[in-house]
N, C-alpha and C. Protein backbone atom coordinates (compact mmCIF):
# COMPACT_ATOMS: atom_id res chain seq x y z
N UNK A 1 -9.49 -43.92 7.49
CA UNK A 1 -8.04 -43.89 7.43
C UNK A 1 -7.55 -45.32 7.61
N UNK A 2 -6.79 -45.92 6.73
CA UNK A 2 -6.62 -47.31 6.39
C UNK A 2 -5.01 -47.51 6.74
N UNK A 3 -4.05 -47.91 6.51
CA UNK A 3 -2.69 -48.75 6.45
C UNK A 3 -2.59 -49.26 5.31
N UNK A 4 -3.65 -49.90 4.49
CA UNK A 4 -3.90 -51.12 3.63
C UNK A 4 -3.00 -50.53 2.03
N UNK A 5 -3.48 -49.44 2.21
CA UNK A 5 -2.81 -48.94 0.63
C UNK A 5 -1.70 -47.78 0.91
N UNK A 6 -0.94 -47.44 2.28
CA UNK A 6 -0.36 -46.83 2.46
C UNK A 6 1.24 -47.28 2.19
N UNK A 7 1.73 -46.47 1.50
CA UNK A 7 3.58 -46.69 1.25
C UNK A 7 4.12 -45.88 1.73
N UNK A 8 5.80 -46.09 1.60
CA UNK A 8 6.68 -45.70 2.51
C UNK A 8 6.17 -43.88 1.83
N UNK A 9 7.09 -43.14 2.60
CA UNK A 9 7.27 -41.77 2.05
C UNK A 9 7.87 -41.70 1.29
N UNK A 10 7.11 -40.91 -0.14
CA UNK A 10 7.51 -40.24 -1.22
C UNK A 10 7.17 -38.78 -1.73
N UNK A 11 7.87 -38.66 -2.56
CA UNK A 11 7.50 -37.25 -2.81
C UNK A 11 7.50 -37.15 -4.67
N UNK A 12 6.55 -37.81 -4.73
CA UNK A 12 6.02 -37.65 -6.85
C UNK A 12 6.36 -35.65 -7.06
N UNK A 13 6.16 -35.28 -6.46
CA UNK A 13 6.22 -33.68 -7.21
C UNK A 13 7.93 -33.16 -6.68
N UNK A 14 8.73 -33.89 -6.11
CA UNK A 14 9.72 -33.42 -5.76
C UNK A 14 9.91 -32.32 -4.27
N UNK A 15 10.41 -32.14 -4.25
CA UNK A 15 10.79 -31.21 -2.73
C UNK A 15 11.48 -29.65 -3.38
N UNK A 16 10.47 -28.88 -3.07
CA UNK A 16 11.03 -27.63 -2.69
C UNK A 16 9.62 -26.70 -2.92
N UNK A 17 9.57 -25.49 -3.23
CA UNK A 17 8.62 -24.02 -2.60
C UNK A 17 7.37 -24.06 -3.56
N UNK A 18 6.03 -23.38 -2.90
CA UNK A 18 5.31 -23.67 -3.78
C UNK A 18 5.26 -22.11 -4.68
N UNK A 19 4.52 -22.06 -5.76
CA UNK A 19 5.08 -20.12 -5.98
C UNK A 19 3.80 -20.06 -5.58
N UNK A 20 4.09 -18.65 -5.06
CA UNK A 20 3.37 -18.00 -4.50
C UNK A 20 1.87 -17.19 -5.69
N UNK A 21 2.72 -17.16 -6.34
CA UNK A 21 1.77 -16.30 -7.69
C UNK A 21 0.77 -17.16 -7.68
N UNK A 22 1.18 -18.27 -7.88
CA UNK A 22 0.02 -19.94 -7.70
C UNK A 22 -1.48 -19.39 -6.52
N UNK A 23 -1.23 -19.16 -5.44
CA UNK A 23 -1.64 -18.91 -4.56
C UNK A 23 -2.65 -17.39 -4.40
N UNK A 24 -2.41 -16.64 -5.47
CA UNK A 24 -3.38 -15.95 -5.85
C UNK A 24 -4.40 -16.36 -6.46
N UNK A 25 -4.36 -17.31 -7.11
CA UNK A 25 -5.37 -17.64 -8.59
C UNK A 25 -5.64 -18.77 -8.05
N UNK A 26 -5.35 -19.45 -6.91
CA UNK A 26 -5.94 -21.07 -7.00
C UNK A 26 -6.27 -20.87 -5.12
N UNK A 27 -7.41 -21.84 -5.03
CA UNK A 27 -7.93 -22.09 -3.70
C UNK A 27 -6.98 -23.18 -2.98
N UNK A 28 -6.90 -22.85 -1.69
CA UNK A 28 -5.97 -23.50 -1.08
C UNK A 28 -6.15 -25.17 -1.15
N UNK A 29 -7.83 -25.89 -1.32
CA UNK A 29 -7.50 -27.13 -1.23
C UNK A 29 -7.17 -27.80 -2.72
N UNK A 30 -7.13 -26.91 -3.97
CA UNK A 30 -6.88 -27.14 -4.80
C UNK A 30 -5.20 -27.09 -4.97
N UNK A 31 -4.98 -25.99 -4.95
CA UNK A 31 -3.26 -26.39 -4.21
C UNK A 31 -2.73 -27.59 -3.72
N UNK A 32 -3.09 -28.16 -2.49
CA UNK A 32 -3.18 -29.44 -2.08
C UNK A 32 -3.18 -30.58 -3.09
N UNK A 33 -4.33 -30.73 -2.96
CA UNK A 33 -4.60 -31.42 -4.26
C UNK A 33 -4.00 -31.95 -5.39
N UNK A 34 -3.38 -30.92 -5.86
CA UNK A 34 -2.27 -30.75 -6.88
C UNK A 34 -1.19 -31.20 -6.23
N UNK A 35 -0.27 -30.64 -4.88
CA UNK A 35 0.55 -31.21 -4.20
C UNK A 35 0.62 -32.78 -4.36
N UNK A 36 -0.95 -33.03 -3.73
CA UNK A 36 -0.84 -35.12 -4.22
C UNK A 36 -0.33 -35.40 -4.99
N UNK A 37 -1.05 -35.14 -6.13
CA UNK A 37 -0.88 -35.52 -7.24
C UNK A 37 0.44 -35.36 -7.97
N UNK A 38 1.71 -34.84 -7.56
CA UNK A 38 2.85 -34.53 -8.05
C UNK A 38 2.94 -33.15 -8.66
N UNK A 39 2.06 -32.30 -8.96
CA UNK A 39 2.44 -31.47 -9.55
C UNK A 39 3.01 -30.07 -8.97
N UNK A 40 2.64 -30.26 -7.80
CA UNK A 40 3.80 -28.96 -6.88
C UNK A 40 4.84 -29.83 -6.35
N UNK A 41 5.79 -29.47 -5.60
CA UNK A 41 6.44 -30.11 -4.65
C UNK A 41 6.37 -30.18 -3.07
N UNK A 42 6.68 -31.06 -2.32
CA UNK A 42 6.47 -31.28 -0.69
C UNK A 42 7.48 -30.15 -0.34
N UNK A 43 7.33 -29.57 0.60
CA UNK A 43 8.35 -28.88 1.01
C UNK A 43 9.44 -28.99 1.53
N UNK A 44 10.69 -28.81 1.48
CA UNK A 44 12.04 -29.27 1.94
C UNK A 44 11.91 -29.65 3.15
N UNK A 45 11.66 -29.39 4.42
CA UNK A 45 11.30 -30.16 5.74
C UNK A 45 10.63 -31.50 5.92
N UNK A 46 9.87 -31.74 4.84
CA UNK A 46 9.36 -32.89 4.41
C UNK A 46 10.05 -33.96 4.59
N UNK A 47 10.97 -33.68 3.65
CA UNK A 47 12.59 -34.72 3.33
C UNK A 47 12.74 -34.66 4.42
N UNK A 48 13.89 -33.81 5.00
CA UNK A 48 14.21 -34.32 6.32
C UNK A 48 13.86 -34.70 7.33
N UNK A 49 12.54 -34.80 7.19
CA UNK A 49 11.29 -35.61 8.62
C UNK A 49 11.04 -36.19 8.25
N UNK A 50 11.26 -37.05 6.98
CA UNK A 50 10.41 -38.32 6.48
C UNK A 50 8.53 -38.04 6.72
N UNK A 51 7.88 -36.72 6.40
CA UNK A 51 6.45 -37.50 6.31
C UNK A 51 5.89 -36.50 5.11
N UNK A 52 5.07 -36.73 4.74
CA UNK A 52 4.54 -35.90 3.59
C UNK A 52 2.87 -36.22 3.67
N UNK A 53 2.19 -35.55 2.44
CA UNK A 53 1.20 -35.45 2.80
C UNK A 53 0.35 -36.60 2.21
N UNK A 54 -0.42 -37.44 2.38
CA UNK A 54 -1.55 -38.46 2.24
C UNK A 54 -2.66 -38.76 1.66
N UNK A 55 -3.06 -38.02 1.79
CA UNK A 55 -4.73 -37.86 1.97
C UNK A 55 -4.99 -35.89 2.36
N UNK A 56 -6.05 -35.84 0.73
CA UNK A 56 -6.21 -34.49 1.23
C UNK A 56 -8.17 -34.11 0.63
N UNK A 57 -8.60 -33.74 1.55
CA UNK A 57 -10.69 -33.33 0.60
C UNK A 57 -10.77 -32.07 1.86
N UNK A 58 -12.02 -31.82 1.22
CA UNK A 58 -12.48 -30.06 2.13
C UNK A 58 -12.18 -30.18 3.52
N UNK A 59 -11.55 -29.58 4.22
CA UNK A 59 -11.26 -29.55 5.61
C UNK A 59 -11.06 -30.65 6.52
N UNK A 60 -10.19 -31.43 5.87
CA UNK A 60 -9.64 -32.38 6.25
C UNK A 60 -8.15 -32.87 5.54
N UNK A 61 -7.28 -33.66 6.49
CA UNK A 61 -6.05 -34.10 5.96
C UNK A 61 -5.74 -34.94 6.83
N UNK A 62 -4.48 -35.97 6.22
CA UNK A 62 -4.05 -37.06 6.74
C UNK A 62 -2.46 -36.79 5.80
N UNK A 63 -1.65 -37.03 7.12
CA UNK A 63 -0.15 -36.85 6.41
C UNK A 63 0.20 -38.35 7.30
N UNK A 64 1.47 -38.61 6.33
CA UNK A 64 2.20 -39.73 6.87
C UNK A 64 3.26 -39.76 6.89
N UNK A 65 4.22 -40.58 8.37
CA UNK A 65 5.33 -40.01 8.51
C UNK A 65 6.63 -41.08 8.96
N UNK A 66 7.37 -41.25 8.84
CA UNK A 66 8.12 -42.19 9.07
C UNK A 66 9.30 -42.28 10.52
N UNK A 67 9.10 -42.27 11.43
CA UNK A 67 9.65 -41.99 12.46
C UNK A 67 11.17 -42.96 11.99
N UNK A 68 12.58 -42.21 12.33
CA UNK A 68 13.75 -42.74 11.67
C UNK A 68 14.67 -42.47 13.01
N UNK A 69 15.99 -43.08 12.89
CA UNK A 69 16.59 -42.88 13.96
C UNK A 69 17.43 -41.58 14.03
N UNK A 70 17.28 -40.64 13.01
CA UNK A 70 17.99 -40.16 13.22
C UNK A 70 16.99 -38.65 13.62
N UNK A 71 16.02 -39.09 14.08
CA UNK A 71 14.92 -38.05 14.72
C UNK A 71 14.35 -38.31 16.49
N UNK A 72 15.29 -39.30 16.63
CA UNK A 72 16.19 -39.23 18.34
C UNK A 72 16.31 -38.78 18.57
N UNK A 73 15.82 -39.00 20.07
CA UNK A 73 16.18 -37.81 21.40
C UNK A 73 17.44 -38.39 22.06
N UNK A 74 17.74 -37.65 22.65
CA UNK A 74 18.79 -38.29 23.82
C UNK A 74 18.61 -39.61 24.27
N UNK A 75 17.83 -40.24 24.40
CA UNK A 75 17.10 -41.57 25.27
C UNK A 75 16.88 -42.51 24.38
N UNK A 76 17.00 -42.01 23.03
CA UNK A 76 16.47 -42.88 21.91
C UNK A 76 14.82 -42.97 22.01
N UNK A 77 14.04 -42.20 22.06
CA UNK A 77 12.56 -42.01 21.33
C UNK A 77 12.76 -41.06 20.47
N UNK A 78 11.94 -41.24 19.56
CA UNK A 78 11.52 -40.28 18.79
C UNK A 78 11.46 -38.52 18.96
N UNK A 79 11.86 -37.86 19.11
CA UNK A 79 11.78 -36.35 19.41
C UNK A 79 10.23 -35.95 19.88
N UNK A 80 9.69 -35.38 20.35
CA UNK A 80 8.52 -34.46 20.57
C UNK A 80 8.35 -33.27 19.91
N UNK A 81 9.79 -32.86 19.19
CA UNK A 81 9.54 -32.17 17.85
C UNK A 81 9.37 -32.38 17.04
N UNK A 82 9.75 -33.99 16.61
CA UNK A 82 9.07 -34.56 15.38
C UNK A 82 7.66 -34.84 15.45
N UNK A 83 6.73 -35.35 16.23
CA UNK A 83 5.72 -35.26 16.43
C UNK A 83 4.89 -33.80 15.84
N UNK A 84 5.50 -33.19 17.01
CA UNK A 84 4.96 -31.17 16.80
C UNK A 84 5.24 -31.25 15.84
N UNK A 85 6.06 -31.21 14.58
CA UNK A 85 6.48 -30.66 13.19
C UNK A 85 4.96 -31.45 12.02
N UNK A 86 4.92 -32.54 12.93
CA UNK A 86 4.07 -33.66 12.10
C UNK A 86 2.54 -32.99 12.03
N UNK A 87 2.31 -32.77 13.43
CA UNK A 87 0.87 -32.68 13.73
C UNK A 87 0.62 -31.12 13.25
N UNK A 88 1.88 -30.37 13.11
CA UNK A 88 1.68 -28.68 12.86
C UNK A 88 0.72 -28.95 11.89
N UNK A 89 2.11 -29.58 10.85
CA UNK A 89 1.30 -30.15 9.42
C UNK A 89 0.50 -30.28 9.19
N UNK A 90 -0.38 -31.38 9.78
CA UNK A 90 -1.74 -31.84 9.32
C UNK A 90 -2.69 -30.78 10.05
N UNK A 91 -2.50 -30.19 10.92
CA UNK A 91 -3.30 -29.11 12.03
C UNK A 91 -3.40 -27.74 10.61
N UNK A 92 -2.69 -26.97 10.39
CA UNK A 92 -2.52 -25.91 9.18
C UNK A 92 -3.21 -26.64 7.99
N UNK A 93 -2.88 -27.25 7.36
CA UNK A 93 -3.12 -27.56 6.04
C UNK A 93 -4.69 -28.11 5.96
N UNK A 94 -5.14 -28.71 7.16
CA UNK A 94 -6.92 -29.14 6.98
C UNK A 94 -7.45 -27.66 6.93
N UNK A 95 -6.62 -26.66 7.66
CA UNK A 95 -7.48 -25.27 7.65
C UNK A 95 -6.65 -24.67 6.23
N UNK A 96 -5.52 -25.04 5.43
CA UNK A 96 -5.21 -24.48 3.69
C UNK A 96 -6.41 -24.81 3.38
N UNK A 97 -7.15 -25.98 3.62
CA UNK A 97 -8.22 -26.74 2.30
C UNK A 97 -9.21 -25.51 1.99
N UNK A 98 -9.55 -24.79 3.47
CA UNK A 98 -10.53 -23.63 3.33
C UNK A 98 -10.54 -22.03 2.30
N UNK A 99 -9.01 -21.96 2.56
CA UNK A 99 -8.27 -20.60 1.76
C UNK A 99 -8.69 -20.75 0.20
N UNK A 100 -9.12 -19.47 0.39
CA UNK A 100 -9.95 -18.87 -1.30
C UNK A 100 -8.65 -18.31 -1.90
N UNK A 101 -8.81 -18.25 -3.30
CA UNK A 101 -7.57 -17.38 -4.13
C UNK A 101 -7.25 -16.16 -3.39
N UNK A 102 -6.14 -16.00 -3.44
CA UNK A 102 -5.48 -14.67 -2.28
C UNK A 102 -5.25 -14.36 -1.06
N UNK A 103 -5.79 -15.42 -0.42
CA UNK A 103 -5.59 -15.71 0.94
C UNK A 103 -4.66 -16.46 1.26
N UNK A 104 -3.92 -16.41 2.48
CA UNK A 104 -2.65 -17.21 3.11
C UNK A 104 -3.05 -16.85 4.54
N UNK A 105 -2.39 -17.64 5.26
CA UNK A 105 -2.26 -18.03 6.63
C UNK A 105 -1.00 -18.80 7.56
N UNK A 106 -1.10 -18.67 8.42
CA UNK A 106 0.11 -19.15 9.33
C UNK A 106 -0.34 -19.44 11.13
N UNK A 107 0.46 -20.56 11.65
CA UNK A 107 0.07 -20.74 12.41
C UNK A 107 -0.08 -19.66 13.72
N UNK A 108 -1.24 -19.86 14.33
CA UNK A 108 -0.87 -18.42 15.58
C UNK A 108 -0.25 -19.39 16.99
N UNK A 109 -0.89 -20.31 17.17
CA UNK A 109 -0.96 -21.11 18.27
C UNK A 109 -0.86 -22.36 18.71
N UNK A 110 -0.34 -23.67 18.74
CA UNK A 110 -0.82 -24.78 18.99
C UNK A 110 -0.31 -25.68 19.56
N UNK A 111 -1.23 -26.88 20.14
CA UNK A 111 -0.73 -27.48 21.76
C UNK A 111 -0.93 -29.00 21.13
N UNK A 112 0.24 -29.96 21.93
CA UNK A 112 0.17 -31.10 21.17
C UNK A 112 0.15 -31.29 22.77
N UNK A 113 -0.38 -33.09 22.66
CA UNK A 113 -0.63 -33.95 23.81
C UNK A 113 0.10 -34.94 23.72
N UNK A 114 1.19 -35.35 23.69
CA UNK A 114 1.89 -36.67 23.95
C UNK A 114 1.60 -37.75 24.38
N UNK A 115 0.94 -38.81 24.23
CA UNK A 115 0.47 -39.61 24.94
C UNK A 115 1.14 -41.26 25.12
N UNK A 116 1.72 -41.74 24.34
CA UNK A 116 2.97 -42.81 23.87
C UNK A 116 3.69 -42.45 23.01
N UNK A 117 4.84 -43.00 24.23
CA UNK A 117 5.97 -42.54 22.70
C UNK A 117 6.16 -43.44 21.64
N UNK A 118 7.15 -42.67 20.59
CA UNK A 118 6.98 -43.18 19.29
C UNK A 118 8.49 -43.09 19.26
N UNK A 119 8.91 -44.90 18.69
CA UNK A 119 10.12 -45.31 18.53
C UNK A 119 10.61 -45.30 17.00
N UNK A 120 12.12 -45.49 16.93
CA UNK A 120 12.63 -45.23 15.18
C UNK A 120 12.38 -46.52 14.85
N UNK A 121 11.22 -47.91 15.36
CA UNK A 121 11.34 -49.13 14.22
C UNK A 121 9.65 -48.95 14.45
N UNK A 122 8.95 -48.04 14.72
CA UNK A 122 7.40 -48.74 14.88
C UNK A 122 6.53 -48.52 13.56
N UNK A 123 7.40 -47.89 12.46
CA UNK A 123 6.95 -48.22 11.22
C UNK A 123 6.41 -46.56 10.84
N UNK A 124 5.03 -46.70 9.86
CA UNK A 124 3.92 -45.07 9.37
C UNK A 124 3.57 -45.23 10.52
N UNK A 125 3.44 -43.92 10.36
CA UNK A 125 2.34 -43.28 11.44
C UNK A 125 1.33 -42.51 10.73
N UNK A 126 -0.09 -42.28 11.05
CA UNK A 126 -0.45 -41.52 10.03
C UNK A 126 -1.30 -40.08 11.30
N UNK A 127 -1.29 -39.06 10.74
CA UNK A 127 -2.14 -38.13 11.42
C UNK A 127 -2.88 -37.48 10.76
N UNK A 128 -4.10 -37.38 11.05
CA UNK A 128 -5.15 -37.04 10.31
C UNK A 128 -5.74 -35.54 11.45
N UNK A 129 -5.80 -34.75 10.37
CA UNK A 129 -6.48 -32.90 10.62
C UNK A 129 -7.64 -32.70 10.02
N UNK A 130 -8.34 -31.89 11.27
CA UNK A 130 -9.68 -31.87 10.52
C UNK A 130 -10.30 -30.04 11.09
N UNK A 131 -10.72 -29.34 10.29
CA UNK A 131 -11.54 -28.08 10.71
C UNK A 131 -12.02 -28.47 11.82
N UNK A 132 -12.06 -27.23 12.54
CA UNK A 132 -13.16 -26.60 13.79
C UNK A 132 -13.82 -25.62 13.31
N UNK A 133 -13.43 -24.75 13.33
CA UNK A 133 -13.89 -23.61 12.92
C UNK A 133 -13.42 -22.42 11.97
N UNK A 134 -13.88 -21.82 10.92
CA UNK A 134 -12.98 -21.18 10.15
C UNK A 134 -13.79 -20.04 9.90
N UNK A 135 -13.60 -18.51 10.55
CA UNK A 135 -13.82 -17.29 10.66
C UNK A 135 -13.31 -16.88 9.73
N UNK A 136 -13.31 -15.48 9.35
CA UNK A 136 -12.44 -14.34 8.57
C UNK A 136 -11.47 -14.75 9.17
N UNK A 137 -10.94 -14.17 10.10
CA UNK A 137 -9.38 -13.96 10.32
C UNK A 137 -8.20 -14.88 11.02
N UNK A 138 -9.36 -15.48 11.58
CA UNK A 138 -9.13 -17.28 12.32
C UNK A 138 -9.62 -18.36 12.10
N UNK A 139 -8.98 -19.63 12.18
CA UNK A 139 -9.01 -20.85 12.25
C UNK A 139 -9.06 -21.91 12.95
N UNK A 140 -9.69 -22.68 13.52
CA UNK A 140 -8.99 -23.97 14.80
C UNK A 140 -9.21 -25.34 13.80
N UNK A 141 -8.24 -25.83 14.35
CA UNK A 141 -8.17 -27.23 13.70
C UNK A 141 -7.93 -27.99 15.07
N UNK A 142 -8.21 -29.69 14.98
CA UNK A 142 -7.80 -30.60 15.70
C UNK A 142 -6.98 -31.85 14.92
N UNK A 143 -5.92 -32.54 15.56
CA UNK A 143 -5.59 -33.51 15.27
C UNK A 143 -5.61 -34.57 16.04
N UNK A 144 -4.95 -35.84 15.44
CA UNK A 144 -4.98 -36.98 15.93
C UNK A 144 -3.79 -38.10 15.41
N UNK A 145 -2.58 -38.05 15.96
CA UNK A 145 -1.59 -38.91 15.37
C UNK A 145 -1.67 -40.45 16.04
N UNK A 146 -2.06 -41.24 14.90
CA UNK A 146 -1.63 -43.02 15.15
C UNK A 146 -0.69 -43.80 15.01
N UNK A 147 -0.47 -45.08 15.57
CA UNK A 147 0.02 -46.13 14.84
C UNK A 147 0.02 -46.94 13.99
N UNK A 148 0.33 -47.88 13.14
CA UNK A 148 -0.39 -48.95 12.46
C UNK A 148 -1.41 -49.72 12.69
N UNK A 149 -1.49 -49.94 14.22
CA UNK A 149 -2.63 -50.63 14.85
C UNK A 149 -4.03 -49.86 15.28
N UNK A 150 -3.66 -48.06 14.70
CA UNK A 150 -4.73 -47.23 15.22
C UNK A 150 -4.77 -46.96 16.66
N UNK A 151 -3.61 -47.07 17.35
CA UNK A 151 -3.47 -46.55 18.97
C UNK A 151 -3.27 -45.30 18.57
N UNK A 152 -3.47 -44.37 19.15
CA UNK A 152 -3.37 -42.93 19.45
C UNK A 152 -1.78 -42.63 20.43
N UNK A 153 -1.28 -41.86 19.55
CA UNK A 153 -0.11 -41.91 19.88
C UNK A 153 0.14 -39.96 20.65
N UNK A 154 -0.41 -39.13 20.14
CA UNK A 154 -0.60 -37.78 20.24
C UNK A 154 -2.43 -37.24 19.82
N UNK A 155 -2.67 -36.04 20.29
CA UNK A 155 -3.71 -35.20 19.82
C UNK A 155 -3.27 -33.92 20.09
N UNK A 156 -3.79 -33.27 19.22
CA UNK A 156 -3.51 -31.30 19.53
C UNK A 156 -4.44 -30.69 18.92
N UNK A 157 -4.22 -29.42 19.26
CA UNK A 157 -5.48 -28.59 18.64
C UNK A 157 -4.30 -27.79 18.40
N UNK A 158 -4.75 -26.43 17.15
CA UNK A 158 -3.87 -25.41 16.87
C UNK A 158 -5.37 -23.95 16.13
N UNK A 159 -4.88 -22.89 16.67
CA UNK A 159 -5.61 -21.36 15.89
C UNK A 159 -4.47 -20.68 14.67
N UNK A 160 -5.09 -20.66 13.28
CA UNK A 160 -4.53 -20.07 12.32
C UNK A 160 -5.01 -19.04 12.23
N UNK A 161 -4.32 -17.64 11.85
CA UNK A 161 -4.50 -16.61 11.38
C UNK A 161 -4.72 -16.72 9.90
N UNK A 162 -5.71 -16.04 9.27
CA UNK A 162 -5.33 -15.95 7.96
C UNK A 162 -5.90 -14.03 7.50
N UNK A 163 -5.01 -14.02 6.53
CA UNK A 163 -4.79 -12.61 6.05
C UNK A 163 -4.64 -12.45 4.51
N UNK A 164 -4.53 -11.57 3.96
CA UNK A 164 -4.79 -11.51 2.58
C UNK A 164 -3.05 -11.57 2.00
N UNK A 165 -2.57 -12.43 0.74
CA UNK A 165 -1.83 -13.10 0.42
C UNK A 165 -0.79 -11.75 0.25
N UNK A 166 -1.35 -10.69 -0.47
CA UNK A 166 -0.13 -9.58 -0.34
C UNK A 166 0.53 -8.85 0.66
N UNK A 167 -0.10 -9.73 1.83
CA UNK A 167 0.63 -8.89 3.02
C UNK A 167 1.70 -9.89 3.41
N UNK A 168 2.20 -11.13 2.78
CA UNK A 168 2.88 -12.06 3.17
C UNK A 168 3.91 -12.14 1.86
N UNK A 169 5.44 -12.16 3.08
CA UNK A 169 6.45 -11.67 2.25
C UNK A 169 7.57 -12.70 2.78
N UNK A 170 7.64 -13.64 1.51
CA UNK A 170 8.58 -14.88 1.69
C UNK A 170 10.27 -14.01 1.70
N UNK A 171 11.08 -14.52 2.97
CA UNK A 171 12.02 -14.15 3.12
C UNK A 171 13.05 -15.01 2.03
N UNK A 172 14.15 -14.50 1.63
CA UNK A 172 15.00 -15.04 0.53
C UNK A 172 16.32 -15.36 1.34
């Protein structure tokens, strides 16, 4: 995981939903994949958190994120929900890479560690997700959010459920 070829946040495939029909017929890290590459879109939360996704191969991910001022706390740091929103991210999606055609999942559980805070001028951050373990019906992933200099800024672990794609019913 480098800095060297990393740019600000963008979004080549645009912002908004992925279809779901997609998600029958294609494996979850192929999905991804495609995400990079522009041809789905980042999801609307994306935009408004400034981070998107990076870097994506088999059970692993790296998203990058732009800490902004207007993701202030009271005190002026960075939120601890922006963090959590960040690390959800990369925590779920190293365990998408695993999901076969027809399968979906969602988070059941997960614990972030705060360890320095993160200000609106300290630039990318990048956090990188990687498998633990991936059962039938469960998942664990770990993460690891940095700085530019590679200080460790957060770690968490999170358990995904996953279940078969027709039992999951996008609200309108």
């Amino acid at each position: 995981m480098s800095y060297d070829d990393v740019s600000p946040v963008e979004f080549p495939g645009g912002v908004g939903l992925l279809p779901l029909a997609d998600l029958a017929t294609r494996g979850g890290l192929d999905i991804l994949q495609a995400m990079l590459r522009g041809d789905y879109p980042a999801p609307p939360m994306a935009q408004t958190l400034s981070f998107t996704l990076h870097e994506v191969e088999q059970d692993r991910v790296v998203f990058k994120g732009l800490p902004r001022p207007e993701h202030r706390n009271p005190l002026g740091g960075i939120h601890g929900g922006w963090v959590a929103t960040l690390m959800d991210s990369a925590l779920a999606c190293c365990i998408m890479t695993t999901l076969k055609p027809g399968e979906a999942y969602t988070t059941a559980e997960f614990k972030v560690n705060l360890v320095r805070p993160l200000t609106a001028d300290m630039g990318l951050v990048l956090c990188e997700g990687r498998l633990i373990h991936r059962g039938r019906t469960l998942a664990t992933s770990e993460a690891f959010l940095r700085d530019k200099n590679g200080k460790l800024l957060a770690h968490g672990t999170e358990t995904c459920a996953i279940f078969p794609l027709e039992s999951f019913v996008r609200s309108k």
